[in-house]
N, C-alpha and C. Protein backbone atom coordinates (compact mmCIF):
# COMPACT_ATOMS: atom_id res chain seq x y z
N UNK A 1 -17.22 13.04 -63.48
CA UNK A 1 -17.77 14.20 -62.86
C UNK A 1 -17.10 14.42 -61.51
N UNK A 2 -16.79 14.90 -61.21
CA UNK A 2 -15.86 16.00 -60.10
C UNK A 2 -16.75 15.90 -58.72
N UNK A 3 -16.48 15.82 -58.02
CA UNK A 3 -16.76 15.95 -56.55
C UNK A 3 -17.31 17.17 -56.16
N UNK A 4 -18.46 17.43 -55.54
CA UNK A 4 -19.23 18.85 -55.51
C UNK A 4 -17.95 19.19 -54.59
N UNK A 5 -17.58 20.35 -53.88
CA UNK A 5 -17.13 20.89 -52.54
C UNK A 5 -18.26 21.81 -52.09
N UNK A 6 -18.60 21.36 -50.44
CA UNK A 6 -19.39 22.16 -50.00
C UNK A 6 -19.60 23.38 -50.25
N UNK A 7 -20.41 24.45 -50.01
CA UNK A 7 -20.29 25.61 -50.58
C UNK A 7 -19.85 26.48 -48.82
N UNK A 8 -20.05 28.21 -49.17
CA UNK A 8 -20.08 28.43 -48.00
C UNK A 8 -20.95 29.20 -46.71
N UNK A 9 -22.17 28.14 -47.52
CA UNK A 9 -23.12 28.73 -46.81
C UNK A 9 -23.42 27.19 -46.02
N UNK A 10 -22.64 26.09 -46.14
CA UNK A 10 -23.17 24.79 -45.32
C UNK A 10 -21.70 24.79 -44.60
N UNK A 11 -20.33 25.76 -44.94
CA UNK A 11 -19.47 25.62 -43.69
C UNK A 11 -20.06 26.35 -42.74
N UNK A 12 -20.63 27.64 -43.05
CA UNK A 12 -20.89 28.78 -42.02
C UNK A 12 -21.98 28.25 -41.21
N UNK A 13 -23.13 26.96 -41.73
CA UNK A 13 -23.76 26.35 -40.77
C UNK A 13 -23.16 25.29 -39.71
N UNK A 14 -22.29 24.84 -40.45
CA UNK A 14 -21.45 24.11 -39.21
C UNK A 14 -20.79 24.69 -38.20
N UNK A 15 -20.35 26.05 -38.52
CA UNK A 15 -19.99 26.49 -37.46
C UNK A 15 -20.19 27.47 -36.57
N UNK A 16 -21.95 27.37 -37.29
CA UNK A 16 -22.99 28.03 -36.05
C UNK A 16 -23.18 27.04 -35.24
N UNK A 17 -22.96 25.89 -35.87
CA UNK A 17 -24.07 24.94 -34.96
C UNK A 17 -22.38 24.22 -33.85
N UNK A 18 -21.54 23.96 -34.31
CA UNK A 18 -20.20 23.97 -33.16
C UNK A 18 -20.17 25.20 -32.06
N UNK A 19 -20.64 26.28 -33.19
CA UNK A 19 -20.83 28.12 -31.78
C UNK A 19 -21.66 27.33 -30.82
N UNK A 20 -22.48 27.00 -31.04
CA UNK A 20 -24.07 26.43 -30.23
C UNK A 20 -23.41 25.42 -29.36
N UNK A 21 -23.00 24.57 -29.50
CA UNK A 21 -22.57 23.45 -28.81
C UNK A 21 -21.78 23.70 -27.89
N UNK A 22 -20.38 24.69 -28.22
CA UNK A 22 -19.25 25.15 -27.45
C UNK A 22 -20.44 25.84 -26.29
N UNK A 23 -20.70 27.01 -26.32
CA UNK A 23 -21.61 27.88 -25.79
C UNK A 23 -22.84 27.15 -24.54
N UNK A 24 -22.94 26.36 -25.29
CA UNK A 24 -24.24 25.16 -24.41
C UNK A 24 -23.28 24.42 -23.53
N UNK A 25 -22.02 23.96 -24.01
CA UNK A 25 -20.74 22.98 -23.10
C UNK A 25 -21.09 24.12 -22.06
N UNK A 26 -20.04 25.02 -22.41
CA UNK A 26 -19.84 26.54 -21.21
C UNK A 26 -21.06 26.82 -20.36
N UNK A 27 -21.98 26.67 -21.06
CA UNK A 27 -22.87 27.28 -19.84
C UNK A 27 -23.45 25.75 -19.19
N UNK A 28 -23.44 24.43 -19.41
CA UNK A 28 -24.14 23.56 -18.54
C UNK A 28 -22.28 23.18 -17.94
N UNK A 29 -21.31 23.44 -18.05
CA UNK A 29 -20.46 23.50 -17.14
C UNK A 29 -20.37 24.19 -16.18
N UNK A 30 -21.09 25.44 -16.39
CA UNK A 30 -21.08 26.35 -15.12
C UNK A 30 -22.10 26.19 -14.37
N UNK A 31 -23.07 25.78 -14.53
CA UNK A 31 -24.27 24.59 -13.81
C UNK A 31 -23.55 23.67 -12.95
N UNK A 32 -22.47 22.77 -13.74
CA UNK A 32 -22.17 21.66 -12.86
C UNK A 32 -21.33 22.29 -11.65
N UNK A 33 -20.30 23.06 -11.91
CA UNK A 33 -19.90 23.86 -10.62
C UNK A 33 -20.79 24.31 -9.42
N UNK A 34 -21.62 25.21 -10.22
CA UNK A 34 -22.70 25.58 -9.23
C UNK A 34 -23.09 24.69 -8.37
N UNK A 35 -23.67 23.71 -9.01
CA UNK A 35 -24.15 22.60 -8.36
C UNK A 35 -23.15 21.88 -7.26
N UNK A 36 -22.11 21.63 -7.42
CA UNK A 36 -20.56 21.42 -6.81
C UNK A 36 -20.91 21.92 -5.84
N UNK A 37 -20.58 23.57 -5.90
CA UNK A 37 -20.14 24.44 -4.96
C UNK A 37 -21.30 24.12 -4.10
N UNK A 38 -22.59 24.09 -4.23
CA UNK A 38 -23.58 23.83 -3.26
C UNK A 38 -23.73 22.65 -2.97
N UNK A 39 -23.06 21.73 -2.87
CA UNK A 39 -23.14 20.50 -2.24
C UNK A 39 -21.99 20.50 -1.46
N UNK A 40 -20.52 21.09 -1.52
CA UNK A 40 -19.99 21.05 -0.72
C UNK A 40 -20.46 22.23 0.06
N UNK A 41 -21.02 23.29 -0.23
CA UNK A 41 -21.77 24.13 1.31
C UNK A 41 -22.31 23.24 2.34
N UNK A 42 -23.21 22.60 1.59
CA UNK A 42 -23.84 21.80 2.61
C UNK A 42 -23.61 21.00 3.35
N UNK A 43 -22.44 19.96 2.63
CA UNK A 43 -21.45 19.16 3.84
C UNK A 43 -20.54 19.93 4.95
N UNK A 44 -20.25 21.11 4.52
CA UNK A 44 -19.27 21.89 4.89
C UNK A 44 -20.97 22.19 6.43
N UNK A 45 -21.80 22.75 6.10
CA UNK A 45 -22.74 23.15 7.18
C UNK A 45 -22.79 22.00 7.39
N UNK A 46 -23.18 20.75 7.40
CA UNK A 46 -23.50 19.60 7.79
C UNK A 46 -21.97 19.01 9.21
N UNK A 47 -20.92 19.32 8.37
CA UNK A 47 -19.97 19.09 9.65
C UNK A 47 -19.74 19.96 10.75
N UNK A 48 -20.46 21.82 10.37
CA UNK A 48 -20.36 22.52 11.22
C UNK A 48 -21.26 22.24 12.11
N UNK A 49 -22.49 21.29 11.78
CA UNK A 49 -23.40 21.07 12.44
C UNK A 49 -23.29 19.90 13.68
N UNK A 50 -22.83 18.86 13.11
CA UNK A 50 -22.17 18.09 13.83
C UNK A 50 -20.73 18.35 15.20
N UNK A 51 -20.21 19.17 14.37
CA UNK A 51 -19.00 19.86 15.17
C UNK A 51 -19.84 20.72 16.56
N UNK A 52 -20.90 21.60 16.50
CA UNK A 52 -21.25 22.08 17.64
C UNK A 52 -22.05 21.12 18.56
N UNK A 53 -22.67 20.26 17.92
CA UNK A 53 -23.35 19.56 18.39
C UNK A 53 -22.22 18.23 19.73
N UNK A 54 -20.77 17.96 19.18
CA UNK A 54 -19.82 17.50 19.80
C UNK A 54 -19.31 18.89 21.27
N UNK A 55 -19.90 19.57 20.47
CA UNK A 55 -19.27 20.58 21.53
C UNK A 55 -19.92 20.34 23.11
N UNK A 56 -20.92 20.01 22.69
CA UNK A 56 -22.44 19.89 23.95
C UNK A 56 -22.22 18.79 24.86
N UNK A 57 -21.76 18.07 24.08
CA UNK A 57 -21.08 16.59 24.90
C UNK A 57 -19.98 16.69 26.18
N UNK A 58 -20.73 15.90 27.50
CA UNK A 58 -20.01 16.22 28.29
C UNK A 58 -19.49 14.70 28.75
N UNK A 59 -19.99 13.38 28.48
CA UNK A 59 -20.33 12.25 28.60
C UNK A 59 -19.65 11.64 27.80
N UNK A 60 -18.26 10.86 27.94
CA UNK A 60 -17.17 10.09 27.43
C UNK A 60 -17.58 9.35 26.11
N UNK A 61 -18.57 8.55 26.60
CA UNK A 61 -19.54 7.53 25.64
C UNK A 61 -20.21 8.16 24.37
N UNK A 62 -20.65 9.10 24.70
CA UNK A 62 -22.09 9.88 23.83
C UNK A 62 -20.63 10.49 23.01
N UNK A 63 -19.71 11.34 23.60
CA UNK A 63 -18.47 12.08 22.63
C UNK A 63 -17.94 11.11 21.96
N UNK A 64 -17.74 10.09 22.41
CA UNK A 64 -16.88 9.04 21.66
C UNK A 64 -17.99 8.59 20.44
N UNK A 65 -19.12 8.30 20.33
CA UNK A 65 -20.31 8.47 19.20
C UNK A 65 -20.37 9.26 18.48
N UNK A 66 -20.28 10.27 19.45
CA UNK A 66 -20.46 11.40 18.07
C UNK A 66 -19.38 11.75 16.87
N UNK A 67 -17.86 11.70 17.97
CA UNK A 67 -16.90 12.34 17.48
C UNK A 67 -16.75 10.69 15.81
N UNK A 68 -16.92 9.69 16.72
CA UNK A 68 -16.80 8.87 15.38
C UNK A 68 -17.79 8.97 14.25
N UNK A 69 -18.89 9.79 14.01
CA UNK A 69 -19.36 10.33 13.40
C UNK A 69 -19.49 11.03 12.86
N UNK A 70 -18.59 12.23 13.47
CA UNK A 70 -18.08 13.40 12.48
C UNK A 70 -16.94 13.41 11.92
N UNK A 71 -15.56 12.01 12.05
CA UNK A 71 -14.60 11.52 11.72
C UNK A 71 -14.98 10.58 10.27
N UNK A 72 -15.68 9.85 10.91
CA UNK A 72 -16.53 8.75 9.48
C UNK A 72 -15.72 7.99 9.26
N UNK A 73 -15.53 7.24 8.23
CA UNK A 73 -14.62 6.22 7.71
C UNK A 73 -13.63 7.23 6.70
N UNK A 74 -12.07 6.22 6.99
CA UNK A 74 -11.35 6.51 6.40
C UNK A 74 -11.44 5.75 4.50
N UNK A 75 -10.46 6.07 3.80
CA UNK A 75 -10.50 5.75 2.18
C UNK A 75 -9.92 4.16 2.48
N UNK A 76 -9.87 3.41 3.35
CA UNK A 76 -9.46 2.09 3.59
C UNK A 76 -10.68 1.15 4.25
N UNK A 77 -12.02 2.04 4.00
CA UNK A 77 -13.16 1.93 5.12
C UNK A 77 -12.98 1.13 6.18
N UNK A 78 -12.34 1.79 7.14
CA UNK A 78 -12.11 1.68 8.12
C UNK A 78 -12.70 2.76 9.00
N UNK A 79 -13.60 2.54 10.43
CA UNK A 79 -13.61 3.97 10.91
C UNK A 79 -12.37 4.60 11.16
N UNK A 80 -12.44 5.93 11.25
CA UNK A 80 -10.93 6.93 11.82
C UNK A 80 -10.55 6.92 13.21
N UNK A 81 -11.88 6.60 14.17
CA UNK A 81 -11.67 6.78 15.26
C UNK A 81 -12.20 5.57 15.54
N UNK A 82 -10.89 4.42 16.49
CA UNK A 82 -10.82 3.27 16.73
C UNK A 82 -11.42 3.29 18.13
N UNK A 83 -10.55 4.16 18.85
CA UNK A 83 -10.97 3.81 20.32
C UNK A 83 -10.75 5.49 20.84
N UNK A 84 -11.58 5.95 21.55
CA UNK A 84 -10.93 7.10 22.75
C UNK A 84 -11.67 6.80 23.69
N UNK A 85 -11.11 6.92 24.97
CA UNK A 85 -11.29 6.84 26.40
C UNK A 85 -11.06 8.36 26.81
N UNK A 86 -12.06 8.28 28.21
CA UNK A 86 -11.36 9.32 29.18
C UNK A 86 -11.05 8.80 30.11
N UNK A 87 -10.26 8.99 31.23
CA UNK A 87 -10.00 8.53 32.31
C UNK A 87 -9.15 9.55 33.50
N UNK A 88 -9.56 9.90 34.41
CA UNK A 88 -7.91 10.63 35.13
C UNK A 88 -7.88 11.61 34.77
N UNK A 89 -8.47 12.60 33.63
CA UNK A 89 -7.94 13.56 33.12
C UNK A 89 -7.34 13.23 32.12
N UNK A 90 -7.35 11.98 31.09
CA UNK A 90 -6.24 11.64 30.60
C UNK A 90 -7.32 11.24 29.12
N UNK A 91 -7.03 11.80 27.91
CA UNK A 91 -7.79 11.36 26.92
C UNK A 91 -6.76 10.57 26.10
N UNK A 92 -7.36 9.33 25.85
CA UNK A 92 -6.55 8.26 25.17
C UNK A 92 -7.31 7.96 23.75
N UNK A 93 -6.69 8.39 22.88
CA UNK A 93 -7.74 7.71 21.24
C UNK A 93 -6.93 7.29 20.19
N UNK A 94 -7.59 6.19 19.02
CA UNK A 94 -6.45 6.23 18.41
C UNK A 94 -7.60 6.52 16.61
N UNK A 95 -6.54 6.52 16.10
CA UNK A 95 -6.58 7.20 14.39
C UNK A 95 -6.44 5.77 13.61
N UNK A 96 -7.41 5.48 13.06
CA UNK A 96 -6.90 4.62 11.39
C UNK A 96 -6.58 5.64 10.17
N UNK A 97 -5.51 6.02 9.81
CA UNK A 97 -5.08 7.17 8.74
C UNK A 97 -5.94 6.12 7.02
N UNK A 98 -6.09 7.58 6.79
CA UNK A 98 -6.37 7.00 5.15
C UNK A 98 -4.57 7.02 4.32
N UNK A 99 -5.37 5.81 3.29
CA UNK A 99 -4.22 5.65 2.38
C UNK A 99 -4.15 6.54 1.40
N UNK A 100 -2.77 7.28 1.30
CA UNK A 100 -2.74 8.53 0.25
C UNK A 100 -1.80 8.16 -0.77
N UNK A 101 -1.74 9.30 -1.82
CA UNK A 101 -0.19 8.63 -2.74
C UNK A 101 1.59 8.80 -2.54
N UNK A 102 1.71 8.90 -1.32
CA UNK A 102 2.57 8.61 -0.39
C UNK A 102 3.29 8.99 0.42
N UNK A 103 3.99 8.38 1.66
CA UNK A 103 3.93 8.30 2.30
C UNK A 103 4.36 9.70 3.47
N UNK A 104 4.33 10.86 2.48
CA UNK A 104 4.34 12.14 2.97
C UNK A 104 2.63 12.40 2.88
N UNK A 105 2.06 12.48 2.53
CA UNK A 105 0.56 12.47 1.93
C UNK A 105 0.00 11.58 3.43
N UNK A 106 0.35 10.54 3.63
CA UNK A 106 -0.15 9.82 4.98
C UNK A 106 -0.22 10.34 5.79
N UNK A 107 1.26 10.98 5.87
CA UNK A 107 1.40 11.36 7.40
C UNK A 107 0.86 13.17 7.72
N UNK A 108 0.98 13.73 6.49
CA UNK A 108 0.36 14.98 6.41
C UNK A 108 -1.42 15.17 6.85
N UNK A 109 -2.04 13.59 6.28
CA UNK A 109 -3.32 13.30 6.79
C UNK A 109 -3.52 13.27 7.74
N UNK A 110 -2.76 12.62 8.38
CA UNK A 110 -2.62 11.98 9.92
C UNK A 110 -2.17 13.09 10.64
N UNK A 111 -1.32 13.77 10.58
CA UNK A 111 -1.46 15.05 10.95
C UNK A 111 -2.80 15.97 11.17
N UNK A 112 -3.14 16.42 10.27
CA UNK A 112 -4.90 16.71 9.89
C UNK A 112 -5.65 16.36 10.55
N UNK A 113 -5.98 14.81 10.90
CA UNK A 113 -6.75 14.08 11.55
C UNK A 113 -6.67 14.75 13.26
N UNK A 114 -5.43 14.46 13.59
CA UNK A 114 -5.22 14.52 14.61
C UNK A 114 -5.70 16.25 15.35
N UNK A 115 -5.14 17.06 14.20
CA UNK A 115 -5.75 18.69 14.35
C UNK A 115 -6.94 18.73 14.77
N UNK A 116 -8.26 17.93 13.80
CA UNK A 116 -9.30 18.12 13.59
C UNK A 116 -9.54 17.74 14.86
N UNK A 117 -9.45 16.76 15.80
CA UNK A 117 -9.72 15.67 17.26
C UNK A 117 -9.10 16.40 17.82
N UNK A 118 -8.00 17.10 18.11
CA UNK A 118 -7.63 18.33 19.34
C UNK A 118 -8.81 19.67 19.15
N UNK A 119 -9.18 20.30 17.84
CA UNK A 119 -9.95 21.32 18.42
C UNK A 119 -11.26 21.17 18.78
N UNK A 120 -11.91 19.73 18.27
CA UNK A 120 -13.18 19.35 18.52
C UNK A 120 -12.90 18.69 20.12
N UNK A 121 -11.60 18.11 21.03
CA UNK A 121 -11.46 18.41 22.26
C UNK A 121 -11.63 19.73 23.14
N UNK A 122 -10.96 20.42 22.38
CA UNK A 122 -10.72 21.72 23.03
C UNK A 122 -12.16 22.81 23.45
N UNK A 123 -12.79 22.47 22.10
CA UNK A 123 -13.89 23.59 22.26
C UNK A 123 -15.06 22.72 23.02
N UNK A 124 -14.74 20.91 23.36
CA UNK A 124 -16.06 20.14 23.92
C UNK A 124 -16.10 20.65 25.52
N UNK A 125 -16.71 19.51 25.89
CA UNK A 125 -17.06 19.70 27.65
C UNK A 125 -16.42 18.73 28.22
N UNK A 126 -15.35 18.10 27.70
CA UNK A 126 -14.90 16.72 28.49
C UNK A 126 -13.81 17.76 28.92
N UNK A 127 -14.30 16.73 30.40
CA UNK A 127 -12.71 17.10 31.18
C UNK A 127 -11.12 16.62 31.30
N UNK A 128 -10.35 17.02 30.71
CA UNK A 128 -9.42 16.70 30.34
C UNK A 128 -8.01 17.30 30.29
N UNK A 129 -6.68 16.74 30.67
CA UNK A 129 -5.29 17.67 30.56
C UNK A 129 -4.62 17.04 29.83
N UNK A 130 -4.30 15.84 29.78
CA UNK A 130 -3.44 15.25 28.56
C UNK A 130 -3.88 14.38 27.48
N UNK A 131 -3.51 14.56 26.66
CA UNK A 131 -3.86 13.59 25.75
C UNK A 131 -2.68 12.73 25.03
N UNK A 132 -3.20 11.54 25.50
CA UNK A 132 -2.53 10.46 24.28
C UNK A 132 -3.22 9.80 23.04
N UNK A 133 -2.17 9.57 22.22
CA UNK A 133 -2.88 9.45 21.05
C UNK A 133 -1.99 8.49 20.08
N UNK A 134 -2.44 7.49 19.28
CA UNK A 134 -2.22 6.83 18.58
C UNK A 134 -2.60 6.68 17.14
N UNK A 135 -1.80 6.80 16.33
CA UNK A 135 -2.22 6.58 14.41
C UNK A 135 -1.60 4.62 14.01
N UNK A 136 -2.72 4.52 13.24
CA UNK A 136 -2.49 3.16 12.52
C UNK A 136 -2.48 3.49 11.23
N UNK A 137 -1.73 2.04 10.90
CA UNK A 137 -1.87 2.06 8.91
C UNK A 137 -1.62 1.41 8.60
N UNK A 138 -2.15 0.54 7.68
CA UNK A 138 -1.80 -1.29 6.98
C UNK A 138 -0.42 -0.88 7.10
N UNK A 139 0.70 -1.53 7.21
CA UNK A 139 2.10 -2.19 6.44
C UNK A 139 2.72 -3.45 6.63
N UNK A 140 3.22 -3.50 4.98
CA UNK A 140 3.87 -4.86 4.33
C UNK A 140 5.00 -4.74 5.16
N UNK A 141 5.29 -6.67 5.67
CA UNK A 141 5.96 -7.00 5.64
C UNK A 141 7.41 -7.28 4.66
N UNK A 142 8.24 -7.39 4.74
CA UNK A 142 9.11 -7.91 3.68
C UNK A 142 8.50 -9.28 2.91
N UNK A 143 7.42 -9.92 3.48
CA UNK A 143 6.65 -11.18 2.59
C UNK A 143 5.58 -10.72 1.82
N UNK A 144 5.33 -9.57 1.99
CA UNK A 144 3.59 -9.02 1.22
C UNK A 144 2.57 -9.66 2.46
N UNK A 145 2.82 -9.67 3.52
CA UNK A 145 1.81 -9.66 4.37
C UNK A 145 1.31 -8.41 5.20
N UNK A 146 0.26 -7.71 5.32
CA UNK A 146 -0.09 -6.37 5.49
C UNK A 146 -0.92 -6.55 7.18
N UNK A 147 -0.46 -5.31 7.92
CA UNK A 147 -1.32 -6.00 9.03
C UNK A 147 -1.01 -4.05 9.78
N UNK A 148 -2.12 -4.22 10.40
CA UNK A 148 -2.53 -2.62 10.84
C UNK A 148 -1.41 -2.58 11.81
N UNK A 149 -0.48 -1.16 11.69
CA UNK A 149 0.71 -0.72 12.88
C UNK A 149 0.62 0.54 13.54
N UNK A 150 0.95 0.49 14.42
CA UNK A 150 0.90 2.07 14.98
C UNK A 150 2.47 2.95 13.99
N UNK A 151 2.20 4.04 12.99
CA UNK A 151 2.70 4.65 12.77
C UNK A 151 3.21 6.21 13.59
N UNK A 152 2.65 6.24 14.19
CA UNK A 152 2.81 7.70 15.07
C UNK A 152 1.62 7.81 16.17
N UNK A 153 2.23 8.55 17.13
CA UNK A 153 1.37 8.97 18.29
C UNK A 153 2.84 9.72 19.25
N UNK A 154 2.20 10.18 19.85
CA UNK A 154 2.70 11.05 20.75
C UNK A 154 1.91 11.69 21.98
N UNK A 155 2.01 12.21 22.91
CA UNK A 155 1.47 12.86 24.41
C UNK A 155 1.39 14.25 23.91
N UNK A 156 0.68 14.84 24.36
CA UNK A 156 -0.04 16.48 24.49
C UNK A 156 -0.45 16.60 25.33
N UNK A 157 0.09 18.06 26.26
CA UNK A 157 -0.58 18.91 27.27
C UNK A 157 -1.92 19.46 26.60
N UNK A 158 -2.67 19.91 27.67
CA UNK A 158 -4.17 20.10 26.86
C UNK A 158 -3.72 21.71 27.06
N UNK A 159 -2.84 22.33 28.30
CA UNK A 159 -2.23 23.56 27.21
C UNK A 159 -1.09 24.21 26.38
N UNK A 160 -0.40 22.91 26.41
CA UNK A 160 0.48 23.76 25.28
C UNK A 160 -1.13 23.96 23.73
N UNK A 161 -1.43 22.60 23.64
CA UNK A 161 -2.75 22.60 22.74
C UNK A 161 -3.69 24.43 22.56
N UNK A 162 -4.00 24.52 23.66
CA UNK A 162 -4.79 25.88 23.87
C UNK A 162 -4.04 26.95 23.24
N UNK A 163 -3.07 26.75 23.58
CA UNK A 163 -1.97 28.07 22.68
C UNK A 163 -1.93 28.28 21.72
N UNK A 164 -2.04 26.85 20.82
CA UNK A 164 -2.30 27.00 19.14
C UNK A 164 -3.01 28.14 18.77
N UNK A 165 -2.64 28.40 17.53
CA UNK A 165 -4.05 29.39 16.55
C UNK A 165 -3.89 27.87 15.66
N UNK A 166 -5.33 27.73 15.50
CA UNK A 166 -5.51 26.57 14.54
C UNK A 166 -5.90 27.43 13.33
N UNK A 167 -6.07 28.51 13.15
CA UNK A 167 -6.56 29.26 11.90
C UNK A 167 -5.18 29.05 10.94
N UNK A 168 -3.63 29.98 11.55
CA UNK A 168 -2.58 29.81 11.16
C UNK A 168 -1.95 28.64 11.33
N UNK A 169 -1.85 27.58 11.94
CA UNK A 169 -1.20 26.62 12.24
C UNK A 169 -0.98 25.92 10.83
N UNK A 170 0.52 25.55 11.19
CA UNK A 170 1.16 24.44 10.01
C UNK A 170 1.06 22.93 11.13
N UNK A 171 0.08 22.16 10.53
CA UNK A 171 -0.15 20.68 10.89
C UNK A 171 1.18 19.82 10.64
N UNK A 172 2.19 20.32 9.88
CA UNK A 172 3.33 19.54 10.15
C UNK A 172 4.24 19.60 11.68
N UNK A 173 3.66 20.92 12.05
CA UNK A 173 4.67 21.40 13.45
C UNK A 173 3.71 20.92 14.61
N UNK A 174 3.07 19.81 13.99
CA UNK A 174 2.44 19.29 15.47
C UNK A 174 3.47 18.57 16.18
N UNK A 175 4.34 17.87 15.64
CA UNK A 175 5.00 17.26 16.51
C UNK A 175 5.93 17.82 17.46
N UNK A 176 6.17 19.51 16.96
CA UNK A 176 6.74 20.44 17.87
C UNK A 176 6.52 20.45 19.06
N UNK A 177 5.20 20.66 19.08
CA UNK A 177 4.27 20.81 20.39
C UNK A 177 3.71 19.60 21.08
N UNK A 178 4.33 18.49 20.65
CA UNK A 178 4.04 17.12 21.53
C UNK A 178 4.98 17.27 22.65
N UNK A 179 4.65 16.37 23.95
CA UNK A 179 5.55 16.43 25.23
C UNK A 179 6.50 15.32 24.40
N UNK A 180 5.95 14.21 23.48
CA UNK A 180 6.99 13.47 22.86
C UNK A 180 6.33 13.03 21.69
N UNK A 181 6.88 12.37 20.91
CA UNK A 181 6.23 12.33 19.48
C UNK A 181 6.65 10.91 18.42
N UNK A 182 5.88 9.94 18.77
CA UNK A 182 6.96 8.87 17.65
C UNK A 182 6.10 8.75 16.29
N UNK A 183 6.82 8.41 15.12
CA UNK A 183 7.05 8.80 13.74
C UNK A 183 7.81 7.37 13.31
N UNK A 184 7.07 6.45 13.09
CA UNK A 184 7.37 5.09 12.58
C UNK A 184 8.46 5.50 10.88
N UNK A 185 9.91 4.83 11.01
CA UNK A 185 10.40 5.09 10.12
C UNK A 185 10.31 5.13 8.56
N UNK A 186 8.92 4.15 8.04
CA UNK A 186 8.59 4.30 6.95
C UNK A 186 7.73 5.08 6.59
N UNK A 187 7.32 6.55 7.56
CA UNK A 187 6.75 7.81 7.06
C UNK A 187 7.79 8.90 7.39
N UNK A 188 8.78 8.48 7.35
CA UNK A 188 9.87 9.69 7.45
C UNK A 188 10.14 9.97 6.87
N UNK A 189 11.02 11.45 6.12
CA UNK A 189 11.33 11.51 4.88
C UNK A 189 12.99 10.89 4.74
N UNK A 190 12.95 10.78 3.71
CA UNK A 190 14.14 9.55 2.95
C UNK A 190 15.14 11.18 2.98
């Protein structure tokens, strides 16, 4: 006896019930976005919140708290912001960069980083004209021994800084606008 073959009234149910499934995917995917999109609103308000709140800060100590708070830890959990001082007029801080997939990706961060800590200077209450500044980042030795280095830092007038449009600004041409700028040779491009 021969093998029934379905008929086609149990394909056309299968592929109501795949319609159903596809249809149910699509719409609880557009849920999960939703949901997305409103959680990054809220971090997004959550750092704007923090960001004005740095603005208010007039007190070396209390800015240096806060600002490492709205910096957070880097992807190496490390905080981002190691040390800043004021002194003289003179703001001194340094950067732990996160680890990216390479070593253009680092320094493009580190770049970033550094953006983000000049306009949250700029728009605070500390008094200030130059800034120095320092970036770190694990690197291997030629033995596989890894140990935190200063990769870049450089000096900034606090106005060539003011001149920026940070809206348009390309974060690679920061080093344009440094009074000087060093760039450790294993984030240079090859």
């Amino acid at each position: 006896m021969a093998a029934k073959k379905p008929g086609c009234l149990a394909n056309l149910i299968a592929l109501v019930i795949v319609g159903v499934l596809v249809v149910w995917g699509i719409q609880s995917c557009g849920t999960c976005v939703e949901e997305a999109d409103r959680q990054a609103g809220k971090r997004q308000a959550a750092r704007q919140r923090e960001r004005k709140r740095l603005e208010e800060i007039s007190d070396p100590a209390g800015f240096e708290a806060a600002l490492r708070k709205h910096l957070g830890t880097n992807n190496r959990n490390r905080s981002k912001l190691t040390s800043l001082s004021v002194e003289g007029g003179q703001v001194k801080f340094t950067l732990s960069l996160d680890d990216n997939l390479g070593k253009s990706l680092i320094k493009y961060g580190g770049f970033s980083d550094l953006c983000d800590v000049f306009q949250v200077l700029l728009d605070g209450r500390l008094d200030w004209t130059d800034a120095y500044v320092t970036c770190t980042f694990a690197l291997r030795d030629k033995y596989g021994n890894e140990s935190e280095s200063r990769v870049m830092g450089g000096y900034f007038k606090r106005s060539e800084l003011e001149r920026v449009n940070w809206e348009n600004f390309d974060v690679e041409d920061l080093p344009k606008i440094a009074g000087n700028f060093y760039l450790h040779p294993e984030l240079r491009e090859e």
